[in-house]
Protein backbone atom coordinates (compact mmCIF):
# COMPACT_ATOMS: atom_id res chain seq x y z
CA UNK A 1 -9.86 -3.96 0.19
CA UNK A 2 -7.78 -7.19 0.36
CA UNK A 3 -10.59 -9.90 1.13
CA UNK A 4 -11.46 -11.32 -1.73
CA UNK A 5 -10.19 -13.51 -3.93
CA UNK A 6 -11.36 -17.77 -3.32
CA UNK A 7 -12.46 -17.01 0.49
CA UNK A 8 -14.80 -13.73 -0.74
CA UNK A 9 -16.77 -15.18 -3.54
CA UNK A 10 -20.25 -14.22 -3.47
CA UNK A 11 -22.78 -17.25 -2.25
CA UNK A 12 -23.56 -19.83 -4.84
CA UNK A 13 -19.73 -20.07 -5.78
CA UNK A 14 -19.07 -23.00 -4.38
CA UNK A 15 -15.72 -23.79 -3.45
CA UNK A 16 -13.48 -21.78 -5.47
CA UNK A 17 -10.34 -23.55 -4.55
CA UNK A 18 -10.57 -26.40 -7.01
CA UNK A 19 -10.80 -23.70 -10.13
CA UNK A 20 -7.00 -24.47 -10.35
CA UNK A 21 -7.80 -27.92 -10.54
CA UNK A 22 -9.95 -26.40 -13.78
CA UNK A 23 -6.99 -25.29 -15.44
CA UNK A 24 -5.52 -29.21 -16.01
CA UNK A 25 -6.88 -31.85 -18.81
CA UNK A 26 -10.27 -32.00 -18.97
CA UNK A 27 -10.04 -35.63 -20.75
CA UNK A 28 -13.30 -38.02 -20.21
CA UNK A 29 -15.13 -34.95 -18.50
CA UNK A 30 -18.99 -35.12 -19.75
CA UNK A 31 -20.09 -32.80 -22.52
CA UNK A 32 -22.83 -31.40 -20.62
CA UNK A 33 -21.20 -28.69 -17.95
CA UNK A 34 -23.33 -28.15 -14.92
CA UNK A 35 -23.19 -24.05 -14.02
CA UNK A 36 -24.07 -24.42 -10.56
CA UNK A 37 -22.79 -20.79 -11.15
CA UNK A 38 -24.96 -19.64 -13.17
CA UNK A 39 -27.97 -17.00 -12.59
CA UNK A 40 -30.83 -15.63 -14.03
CA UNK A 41 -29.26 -12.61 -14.45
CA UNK A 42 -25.75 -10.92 -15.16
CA UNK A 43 -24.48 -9.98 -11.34
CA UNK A 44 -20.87 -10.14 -12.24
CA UNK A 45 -17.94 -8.21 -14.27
CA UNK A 46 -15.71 -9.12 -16.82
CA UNK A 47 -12.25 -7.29 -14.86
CA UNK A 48 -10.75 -6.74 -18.39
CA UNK A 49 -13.49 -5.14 -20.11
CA UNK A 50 -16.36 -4.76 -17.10
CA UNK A 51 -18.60 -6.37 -19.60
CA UNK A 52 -21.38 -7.98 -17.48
CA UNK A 53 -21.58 -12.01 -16.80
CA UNK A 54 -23.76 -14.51 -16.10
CA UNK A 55 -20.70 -16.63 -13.95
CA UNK A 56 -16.99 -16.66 -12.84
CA UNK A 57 -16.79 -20.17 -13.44
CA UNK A 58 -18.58 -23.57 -14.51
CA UNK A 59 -18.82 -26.57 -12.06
CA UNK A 60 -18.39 -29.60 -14.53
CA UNK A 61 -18.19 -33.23 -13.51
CA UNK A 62 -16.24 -34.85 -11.20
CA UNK A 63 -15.11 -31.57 -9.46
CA UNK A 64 -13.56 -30.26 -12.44
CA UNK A 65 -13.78 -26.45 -12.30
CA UNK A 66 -12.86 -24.01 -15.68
CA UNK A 67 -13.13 -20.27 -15.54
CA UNK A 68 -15.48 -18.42 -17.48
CA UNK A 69 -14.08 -16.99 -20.58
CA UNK A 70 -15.83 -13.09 -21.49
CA UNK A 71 -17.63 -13.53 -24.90
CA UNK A 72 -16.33 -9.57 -25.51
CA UNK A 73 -13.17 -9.84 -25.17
CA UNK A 74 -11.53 -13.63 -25.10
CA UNK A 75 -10.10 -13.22 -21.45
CA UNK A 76 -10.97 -15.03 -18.43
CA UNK A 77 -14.08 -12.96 -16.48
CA UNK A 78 -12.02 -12.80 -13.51
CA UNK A 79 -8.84 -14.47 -12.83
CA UNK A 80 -8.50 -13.36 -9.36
CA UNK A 81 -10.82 -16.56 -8.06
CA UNK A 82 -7.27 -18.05 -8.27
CA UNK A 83 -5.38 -15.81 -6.87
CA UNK A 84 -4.30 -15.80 -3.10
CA UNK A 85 -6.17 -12.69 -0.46
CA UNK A 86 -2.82 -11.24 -0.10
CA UNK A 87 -2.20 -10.77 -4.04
CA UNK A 88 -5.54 -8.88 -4.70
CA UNK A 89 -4.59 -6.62 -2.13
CA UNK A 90 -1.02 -5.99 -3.55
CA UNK A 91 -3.30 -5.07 -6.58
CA UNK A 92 -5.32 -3.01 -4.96
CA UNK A 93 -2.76 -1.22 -3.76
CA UNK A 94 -1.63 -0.48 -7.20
CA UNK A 95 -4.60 1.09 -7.96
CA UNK A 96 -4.88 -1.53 -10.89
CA UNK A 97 -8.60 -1.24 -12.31
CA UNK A 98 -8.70 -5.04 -12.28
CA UNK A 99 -8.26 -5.85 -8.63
CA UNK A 100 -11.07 -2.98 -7.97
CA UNK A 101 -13.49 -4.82 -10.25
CA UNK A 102 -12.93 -7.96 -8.53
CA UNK A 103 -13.27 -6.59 -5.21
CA UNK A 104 -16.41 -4.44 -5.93
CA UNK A 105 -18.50 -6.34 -8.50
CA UNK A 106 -17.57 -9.92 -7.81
CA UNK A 107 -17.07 -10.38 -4.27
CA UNK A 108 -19.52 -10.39 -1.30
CA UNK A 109 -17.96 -7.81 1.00
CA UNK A 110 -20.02 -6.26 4.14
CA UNK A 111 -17.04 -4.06 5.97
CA UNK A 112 -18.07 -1.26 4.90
CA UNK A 113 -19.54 0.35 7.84
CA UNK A 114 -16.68 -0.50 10.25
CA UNK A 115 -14.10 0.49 7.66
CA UNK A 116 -15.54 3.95 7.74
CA UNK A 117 -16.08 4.11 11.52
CA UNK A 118 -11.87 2.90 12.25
CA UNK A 119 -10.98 5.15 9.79
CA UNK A 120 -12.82 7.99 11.57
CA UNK A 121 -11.19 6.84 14.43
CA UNK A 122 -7.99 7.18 13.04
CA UNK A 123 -8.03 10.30 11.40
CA UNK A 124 -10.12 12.10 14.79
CA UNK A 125 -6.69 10.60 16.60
CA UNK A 126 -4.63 12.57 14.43
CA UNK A 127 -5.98 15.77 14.86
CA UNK A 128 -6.89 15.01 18.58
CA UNK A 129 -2.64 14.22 18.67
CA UNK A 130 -2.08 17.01 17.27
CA UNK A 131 -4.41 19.65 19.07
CA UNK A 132 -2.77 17.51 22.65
CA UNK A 133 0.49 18.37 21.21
CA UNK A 134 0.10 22.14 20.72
CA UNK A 135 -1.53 23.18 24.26
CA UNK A 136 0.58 21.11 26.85
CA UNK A 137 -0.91 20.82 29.73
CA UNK A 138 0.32 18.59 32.53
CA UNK A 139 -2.77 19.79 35.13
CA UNK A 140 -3.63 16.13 37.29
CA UNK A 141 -7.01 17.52 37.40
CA UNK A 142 -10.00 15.37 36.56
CA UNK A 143 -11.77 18.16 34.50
CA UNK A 144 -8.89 18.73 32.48
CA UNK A 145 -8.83 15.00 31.70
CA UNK A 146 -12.32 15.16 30.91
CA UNK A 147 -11.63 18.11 28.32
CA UNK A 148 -9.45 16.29 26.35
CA UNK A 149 -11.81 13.40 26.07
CA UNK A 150 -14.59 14.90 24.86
CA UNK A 151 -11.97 16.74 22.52
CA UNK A 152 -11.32 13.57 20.83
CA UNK A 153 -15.11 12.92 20.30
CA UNK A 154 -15.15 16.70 19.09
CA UNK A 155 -12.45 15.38 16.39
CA UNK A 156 -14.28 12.67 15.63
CA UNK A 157 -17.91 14.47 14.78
CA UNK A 158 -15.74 17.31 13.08
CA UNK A 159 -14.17 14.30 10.69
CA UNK A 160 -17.26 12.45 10.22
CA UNK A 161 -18.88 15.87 8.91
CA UNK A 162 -15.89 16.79 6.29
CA UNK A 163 -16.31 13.22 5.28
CA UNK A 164 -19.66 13.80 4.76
CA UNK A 165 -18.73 16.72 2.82
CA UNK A 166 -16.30 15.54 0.55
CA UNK A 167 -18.85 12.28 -0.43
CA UNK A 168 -21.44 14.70 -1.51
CA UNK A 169 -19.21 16.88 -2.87
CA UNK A 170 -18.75 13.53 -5.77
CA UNK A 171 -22.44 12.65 -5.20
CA UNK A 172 -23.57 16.34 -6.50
CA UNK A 173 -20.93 16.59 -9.61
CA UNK A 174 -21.74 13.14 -10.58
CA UNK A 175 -25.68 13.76 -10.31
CA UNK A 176 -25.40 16.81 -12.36
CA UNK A 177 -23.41 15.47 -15.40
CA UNK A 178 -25.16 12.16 -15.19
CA UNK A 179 -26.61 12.39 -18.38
CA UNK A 180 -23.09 12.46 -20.00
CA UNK A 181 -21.39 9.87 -17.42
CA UNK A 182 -23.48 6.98 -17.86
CA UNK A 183 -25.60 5.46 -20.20
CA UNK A 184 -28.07 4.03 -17.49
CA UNK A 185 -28.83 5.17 -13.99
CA UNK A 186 -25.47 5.22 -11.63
CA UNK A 187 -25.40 3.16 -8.82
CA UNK A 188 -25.04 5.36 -6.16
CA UNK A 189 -25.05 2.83 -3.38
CA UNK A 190 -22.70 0.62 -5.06
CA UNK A 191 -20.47 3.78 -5.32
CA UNK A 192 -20.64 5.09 -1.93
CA UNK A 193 -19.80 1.35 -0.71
CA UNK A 194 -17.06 1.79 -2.89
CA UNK A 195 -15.79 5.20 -1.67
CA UNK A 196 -15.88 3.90 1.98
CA UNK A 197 -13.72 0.79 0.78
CA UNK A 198 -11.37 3.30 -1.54
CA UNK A 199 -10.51 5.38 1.97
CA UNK A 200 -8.46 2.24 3.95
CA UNK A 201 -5.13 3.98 3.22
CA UNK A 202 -6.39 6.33 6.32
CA UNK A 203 -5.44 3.09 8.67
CA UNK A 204 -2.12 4.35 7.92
CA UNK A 205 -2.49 7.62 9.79
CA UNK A 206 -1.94 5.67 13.20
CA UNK A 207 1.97 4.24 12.54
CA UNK A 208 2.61 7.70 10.77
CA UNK A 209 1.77 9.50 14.38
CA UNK A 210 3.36 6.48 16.54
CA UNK A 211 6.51 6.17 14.68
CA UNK A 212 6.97 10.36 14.36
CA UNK A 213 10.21 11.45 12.71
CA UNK A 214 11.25 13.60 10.65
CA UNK A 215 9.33 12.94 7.75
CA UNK A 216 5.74 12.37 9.33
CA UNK A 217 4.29 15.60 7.56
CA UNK A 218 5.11 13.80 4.28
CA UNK A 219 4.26 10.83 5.25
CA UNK A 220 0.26 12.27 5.53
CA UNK A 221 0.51 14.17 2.62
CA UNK A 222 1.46 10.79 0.41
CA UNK A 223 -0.93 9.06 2.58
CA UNK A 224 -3.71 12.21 1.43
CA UNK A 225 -2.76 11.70 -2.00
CA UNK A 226 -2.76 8.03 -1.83
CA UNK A 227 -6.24 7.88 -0.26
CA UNK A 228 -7.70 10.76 -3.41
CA UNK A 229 -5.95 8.17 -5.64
CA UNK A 230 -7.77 5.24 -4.77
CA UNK A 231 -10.90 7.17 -4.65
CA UNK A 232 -10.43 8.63 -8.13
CA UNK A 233 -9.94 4.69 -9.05
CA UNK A 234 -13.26 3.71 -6.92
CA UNK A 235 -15.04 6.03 -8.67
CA UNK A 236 -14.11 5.29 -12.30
CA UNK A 237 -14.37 1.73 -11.90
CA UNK A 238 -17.73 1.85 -10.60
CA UNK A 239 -19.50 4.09 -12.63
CA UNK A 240 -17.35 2.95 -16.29
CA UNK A 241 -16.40 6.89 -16.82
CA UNK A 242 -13.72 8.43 -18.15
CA UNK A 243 -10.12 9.74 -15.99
CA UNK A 244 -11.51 13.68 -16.34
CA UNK A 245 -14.51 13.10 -15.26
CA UNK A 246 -13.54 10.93 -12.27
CA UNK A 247 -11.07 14.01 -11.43
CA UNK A 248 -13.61 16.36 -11.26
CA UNK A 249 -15.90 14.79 -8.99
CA UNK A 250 -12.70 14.21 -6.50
CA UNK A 251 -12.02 18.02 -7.35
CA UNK A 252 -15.38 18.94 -6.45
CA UNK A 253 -15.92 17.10 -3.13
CA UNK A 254 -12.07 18.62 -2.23
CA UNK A 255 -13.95 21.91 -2.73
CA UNK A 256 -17.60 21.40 -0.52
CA UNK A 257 -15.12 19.64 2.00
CA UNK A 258 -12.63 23.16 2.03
CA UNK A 259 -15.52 24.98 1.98
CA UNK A 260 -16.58 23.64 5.80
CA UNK A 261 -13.42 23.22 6.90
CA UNK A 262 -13.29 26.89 6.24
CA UNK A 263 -16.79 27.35 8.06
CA UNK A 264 -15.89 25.60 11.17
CA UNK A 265 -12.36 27.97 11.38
CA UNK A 266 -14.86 30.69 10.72
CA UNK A 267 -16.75 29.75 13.91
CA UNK A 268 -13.52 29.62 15.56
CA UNK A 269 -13.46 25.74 16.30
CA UNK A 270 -9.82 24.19 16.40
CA UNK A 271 -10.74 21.21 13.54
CA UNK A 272 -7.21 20.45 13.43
CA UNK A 273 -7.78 19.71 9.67
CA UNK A 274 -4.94 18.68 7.37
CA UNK A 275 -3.36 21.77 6.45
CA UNK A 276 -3.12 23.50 9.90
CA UNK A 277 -1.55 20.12 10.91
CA UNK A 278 0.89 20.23 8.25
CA UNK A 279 1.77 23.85 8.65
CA UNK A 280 2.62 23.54 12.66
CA UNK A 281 4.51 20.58 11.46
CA UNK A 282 6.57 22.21 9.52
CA UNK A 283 8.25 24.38 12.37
């Protein structure tokens, strides 16, 4: 969620570290501006008031660089250009609606895919951890080894699934009301990028289960909650709707994603899902 900022600038930008150089006296510069910036149509977002734009920022002569000021509402389009990687990703993990526009509408991102893979990885470790730590086993032999491999891949599919789950959980509630959620067609691509992006807090599964203490089963909870947080944000950001509506889509994937946790207990397959790991952690 972090890359962004002067280094993630979508192609045709230019060099965005000059736009401080913008912000100086623009004596003796010509009249005419040259928007090597500029495109036929609006690809980016205003972060204050996700009005669309034309361009971030105008190329003038001589290297002189000036941000784009938003017709709609008098404040630079996006003043993150400026601001340094590390920044936008204190933002971001603020949850601060700004930092999310910058990062999904004006920035060329392609992690995506191997965000969402590690972070299967990481969560599948948990609950392989955890399954490892209930049956105890200190059997040398090579198919018992072999068991608790493929146990890990078990975890793994088994995460990937309620994943799965939970995504078109939002995808469903969000279809359904989407006459009252958006005035044009949703982007559902553009939102599911945005989900994947939303879920990085799981990278902090793997310290909470190599630095175990006292406090590691609230330490996932608040990393649960903080991961549903910045999906609730993903998701209103994107699609320009309203906090209840945003809630209930979150509520609603929560609910198709119990609902096969509950299947796969029902088939009697140790998932090691989040509540039976909090509730053997607790004794």
């Amino acid at each position: 969620m972090g890359t962004g900022g002067r280094y993630g600038l979508r192609p045709g930008k230019g060099n965005a570290e000059g736009v401080v150089a913008g912000k100086g006296n623009t004596d003796g510069v010509a009249a005419t501006p040259t928007p090597t910036a500029a495109s036929a149509s609006c690809q980016y977002r205003c972060i204050e008031c996700n009005q669309e734009a034309k361009e971030l920022y105008r190329d003038y002569n001589h290297g002189v660089l000036k941000i784009t000021i938003c017709k709609s509402c008098q404040k630079p389009v996006d003043k993150y250009i400026e601001y340094d990687p590390v920044i936008i990703l204190i933002n971001a993990i603020l949850c601060k609606a700004q930092a999310y526009r910058h990062i999904l509408f004006n920035t060329k991102i392609n992690m995506h895919g191997k965000l969402c893979i590690f972070c299967l990885l990481c969560e599948a470790y948990l609950r392989w951890w955890q399954l490892q730590d209930s049956n105890q086993n200190t059997d040398p032999n090579d198919f018992i080894r072999y068991a608790k491999e493929w146990d890990f891949y078990r975890m793994f599919a088994i995460a990937s699934l309620e994943q799965a789950a939970f995504f078109t959980g939002i995808f469903t509630f969000l279809w359904v009301e989407r006459p009252t959620t958006a005035k044009k067609k949703p982007d559902f691509i553009l939102l599911l990028k945005a989900l994947l992006l939303s879920s990085y807090g799981k990278l902090l599964l793997i310290p909470a289960v190599i630095w175990e203490h006292d406090y590691t089963s609230l330490c996932l909870r608040l990393i649960k909650v903080f991961v549903l947080t910045s999906n609730f944000q993903a998701i209103r950001v994107t699609l320009n709707i309203s906090r209840k509506l945003s809630f209930l889509a979150i509520f609603s994937g929560l609910l198709v994603e119990s609902t096969m946790v509950y299947f796969f207990q029902r088939m009697e397959w140790d998932v090691g899902s989040d509540c039976t790991i909090y509730k053997s952690q607790d004794f």
